[in-house]
N, C-alpha and C. Protein backbone atom coordinates (compact mmCIF):
# COMPACT_ATOMS: atom_id res chain seq x y z
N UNK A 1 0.84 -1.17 0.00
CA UNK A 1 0.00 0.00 0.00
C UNK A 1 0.88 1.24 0.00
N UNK A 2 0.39 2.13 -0.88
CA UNK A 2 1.07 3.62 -0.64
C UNK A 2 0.34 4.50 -0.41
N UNK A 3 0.90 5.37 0.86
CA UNK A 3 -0.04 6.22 1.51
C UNK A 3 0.89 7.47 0.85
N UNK A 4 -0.27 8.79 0.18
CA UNK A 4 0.58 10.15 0.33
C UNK A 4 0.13 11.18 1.00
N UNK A 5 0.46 11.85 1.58
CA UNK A 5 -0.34 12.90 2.42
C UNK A 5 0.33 13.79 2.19
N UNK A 6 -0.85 15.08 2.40
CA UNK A 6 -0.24 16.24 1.47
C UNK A 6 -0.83 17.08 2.93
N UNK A 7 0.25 18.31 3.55
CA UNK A 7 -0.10 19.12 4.34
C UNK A 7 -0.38 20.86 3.55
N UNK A 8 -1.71 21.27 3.96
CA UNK A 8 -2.16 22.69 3.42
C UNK A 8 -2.25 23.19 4.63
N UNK A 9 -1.74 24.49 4.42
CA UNK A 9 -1.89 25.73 5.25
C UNK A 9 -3.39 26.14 5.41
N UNK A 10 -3.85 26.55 6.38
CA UNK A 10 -5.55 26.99 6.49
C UNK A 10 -5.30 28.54 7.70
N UNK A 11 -6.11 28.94 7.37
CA UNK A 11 -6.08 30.35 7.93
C UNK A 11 -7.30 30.87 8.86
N UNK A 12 -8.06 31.91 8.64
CA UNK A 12 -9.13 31.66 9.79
C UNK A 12 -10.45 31.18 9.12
N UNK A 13 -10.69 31.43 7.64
CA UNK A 13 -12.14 31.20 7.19
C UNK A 13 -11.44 29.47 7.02
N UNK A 14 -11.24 28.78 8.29
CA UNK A 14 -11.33 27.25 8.43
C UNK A 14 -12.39 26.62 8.05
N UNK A 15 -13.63 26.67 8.35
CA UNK A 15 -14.72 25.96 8.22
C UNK A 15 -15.51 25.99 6.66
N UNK A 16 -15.07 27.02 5.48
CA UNK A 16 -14.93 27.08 4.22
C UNK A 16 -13.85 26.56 3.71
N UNK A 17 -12.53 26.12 4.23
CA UNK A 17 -11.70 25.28 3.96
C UNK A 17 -12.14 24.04 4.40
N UNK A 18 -12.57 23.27 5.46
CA UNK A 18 -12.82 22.14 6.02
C UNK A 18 -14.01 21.53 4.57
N UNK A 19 -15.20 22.44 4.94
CA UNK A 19 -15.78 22.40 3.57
C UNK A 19 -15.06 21.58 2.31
N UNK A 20 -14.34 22.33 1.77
CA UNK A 20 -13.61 21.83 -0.07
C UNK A 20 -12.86 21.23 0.25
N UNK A 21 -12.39 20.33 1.88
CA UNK A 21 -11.41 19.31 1.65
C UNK A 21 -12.71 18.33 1.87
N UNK A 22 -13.89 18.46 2.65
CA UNK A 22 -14.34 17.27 2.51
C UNK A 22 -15.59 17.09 0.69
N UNK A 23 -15.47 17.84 0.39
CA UNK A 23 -16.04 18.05 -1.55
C UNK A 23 -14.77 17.31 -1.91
N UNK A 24 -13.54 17.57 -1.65
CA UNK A 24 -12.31 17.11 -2.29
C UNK A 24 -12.30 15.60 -2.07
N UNK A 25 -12.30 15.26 -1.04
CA UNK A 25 -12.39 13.78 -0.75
C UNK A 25 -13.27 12.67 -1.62
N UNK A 26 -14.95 13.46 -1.16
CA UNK A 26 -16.18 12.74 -1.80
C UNK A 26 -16.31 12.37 -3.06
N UNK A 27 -15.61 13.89 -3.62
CA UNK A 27 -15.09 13.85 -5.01
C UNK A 27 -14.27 12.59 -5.51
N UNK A 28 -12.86 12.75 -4.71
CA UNK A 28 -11.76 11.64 -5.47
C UNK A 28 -12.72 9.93 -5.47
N UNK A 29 -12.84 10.00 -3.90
CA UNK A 29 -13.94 8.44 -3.61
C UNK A 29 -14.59 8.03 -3.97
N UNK A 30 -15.58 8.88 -4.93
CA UNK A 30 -16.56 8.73 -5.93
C UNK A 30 -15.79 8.23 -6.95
N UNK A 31 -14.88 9.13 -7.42
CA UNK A 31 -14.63 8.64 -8.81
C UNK A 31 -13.67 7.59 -8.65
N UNK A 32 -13.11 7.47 -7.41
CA UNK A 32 -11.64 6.15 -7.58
C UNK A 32 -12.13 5.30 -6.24
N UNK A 33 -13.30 4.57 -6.33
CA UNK A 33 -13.42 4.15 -5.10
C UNK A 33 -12.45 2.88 -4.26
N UNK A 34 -11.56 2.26 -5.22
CA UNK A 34 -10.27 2.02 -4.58
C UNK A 34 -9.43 3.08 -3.79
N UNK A 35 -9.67 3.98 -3.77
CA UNK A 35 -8.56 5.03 -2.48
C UNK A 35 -9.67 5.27 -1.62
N UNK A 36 -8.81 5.66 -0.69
CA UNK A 36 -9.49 6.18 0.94
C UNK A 36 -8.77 7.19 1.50
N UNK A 37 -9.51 8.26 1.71
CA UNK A 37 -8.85 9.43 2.18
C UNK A 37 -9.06 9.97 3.27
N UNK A 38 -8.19 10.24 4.54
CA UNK A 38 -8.65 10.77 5.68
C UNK A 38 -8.02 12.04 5.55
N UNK A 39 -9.04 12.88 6.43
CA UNK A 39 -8.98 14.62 6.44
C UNK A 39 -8.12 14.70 7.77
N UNK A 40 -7.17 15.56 8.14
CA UNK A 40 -6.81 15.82 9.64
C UNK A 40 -6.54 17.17 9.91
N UNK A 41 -6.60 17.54 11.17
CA UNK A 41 -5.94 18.69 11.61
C UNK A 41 -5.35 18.52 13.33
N UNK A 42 -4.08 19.05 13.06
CA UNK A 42 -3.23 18.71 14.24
C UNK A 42 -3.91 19.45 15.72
N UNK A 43 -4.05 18.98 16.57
CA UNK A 43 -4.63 19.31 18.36
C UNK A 43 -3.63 19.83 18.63
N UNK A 44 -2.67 19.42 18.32
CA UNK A 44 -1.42 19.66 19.35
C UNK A 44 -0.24 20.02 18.35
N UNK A 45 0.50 20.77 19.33
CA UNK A 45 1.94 21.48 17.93
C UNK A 45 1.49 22.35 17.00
N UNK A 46 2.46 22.61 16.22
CA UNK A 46 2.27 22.99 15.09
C UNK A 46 0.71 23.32 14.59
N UNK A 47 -0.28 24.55 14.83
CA UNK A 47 -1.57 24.55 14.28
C UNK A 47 -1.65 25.24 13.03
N UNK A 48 -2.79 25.11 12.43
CA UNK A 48 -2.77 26.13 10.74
C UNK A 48 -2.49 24.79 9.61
N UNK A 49 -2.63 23.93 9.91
CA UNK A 49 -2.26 22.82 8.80
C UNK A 49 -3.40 21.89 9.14
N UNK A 50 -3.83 21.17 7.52
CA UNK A 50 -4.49 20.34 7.38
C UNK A 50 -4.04 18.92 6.74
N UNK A 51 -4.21 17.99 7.00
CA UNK A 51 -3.34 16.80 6.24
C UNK A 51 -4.15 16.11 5.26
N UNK A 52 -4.20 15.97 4.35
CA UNK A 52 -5.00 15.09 3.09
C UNK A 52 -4.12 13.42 3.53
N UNK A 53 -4.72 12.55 3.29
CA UNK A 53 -3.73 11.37 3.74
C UNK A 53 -4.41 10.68 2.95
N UNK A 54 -3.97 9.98 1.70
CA UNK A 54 -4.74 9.57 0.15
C UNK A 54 -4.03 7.96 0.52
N UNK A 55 -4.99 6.58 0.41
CA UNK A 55 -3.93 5.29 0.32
C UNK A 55 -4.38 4.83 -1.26
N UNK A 56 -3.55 4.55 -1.64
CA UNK A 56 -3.80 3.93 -2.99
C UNK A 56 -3.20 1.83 -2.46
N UNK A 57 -3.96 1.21 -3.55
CA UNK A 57 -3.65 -0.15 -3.50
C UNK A 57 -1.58 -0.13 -3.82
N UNK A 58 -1.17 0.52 -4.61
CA UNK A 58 -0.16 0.37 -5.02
C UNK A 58 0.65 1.79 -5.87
N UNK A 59 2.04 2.09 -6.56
CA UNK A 59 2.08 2.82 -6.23
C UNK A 59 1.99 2.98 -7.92
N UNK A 60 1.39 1.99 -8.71
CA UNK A 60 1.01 1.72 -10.14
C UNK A 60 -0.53 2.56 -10.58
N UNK A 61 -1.59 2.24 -9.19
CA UNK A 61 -2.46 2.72 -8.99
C UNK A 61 -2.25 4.14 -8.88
N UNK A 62 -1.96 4.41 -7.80
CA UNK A 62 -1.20 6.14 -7.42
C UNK A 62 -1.28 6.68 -8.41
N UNK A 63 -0.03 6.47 -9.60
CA UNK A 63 0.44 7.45 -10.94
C UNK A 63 -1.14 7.60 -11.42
N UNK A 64 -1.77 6.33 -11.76
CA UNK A 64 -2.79 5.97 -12.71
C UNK A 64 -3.66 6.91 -12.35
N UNK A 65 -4.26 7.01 -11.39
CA UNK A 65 -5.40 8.21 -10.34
C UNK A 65 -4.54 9.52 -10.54
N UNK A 66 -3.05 9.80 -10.02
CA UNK A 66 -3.27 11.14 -10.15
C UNK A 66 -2.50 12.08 -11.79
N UNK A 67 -2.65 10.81 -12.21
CA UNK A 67 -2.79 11.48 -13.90
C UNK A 67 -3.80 11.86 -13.78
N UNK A 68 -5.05 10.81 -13.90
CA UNK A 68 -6.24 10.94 -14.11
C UNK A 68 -6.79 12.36 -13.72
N UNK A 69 -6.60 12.40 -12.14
CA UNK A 69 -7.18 13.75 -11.47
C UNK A 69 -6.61 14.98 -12.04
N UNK A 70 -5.25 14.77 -12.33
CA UNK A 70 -4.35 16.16 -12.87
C UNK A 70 -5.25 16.34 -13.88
N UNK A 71 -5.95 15.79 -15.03
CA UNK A 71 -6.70 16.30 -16.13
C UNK A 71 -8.34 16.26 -16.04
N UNK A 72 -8.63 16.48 -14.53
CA UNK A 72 -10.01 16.52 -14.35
C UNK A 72 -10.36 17.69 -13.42
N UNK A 73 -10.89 18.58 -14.71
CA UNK A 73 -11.31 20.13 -14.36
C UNK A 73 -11.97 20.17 -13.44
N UNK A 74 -13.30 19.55 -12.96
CA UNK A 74 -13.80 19.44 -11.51
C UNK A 74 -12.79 19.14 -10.44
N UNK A 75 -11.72 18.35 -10.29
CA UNK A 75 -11.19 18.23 -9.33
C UNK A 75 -10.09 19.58 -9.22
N UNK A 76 -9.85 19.85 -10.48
CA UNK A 76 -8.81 20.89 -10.35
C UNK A 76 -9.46 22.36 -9.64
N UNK A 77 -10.46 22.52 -10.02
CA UNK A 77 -11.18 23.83 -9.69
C UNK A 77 -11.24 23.56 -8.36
N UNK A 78 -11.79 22.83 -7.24
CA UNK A 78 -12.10 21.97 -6.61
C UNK A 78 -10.03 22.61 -5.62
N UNK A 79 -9.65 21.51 -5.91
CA UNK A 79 -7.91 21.99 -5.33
C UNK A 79 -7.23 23.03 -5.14
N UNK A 80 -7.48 23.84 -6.20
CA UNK A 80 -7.28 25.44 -6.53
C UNK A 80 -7.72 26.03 -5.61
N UNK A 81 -9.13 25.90 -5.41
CA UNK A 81 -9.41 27.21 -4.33
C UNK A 81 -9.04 26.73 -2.86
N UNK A 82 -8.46 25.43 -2.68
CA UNK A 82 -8.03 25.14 -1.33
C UNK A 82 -6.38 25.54 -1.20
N UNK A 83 -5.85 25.74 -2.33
CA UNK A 83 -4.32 25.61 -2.38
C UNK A 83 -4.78 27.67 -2.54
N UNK A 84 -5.61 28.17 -2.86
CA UNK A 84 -5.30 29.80 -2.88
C UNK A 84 -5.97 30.34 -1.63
N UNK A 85 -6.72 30.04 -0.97
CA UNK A 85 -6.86 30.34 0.09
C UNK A 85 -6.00 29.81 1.14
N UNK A 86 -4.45 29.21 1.19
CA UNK A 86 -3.63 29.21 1.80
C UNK A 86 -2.55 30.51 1.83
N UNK A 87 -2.61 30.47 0.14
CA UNK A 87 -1.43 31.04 0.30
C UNK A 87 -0.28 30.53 0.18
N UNK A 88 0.25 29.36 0.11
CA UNK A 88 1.24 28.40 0.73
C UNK A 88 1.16 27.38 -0.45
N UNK A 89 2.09 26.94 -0.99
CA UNK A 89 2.11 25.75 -1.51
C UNK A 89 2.23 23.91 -0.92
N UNK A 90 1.48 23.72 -0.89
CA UNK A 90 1.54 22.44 0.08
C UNK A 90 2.81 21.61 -0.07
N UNK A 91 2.88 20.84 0.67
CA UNK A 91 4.24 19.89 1.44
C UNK A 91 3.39 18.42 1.33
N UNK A 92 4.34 18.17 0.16
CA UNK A 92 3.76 15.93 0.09
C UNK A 92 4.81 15.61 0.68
N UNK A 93 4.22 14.12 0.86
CA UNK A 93 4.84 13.10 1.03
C UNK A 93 4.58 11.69 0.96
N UNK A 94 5.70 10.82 0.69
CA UNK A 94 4.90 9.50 0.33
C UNK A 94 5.56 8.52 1.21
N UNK A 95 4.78 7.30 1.59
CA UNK A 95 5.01 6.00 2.34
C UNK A 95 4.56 4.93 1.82
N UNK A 96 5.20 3.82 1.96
CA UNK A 96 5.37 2.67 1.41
C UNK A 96 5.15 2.20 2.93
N UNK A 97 3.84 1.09 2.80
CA UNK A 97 3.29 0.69 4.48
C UNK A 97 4.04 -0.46 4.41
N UNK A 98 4.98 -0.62 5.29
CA UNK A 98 5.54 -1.99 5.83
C UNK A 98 4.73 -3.03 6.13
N UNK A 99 4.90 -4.51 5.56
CA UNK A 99 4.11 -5.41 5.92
C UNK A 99 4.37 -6.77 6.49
């Protein structure tokens, strides 16, 4: 399994951000219902960040989905206004789940 999680900056209109990450989610799940995506925001430390945490079956799958999404104007419009109401360019990362 490969997990990627992507951290966005959020500012005070939070609850219009919380909003288009969970449209963002329903969105991808709908259309790739092989992935599963959990939403987060840190309690503790570091506050102002949100975590996207995307698992794909593999990391063949992964490319395959986010080609796909890179050329799907609903999702892009959709990302955009979460990545400009930061301000900030988000911070990925990827894991390979030990088994």
């Amino acid at each position: 399994m490969i997990i990627h999680q992507r951290k966005v900056r959020y500012g005070e209109d939070y609850p219009v951000f919380f909003e288009t990450l969970a449209k963002v989610k329903a969105y991808l799940e709908q259309k790739h219902p092989e992935v599963s995506v959990d939403l987060m925001y840190n309690l503790a430390g570091e506050r102002g960040w949100a975590t996207i945490q995307t698992h794909y079956p593999s990391l063949a799958d992964y490319e395959r989905i986010d080609a796909d999404m890179d050329n799907d104007e609903n999702y892009s419009k959709l990302f955009e206004s979460i990545i400009e109401s930061s301000g900030d360019l988000p911070v990925d990362q990827f894991y390979r789940v030990i088994q």
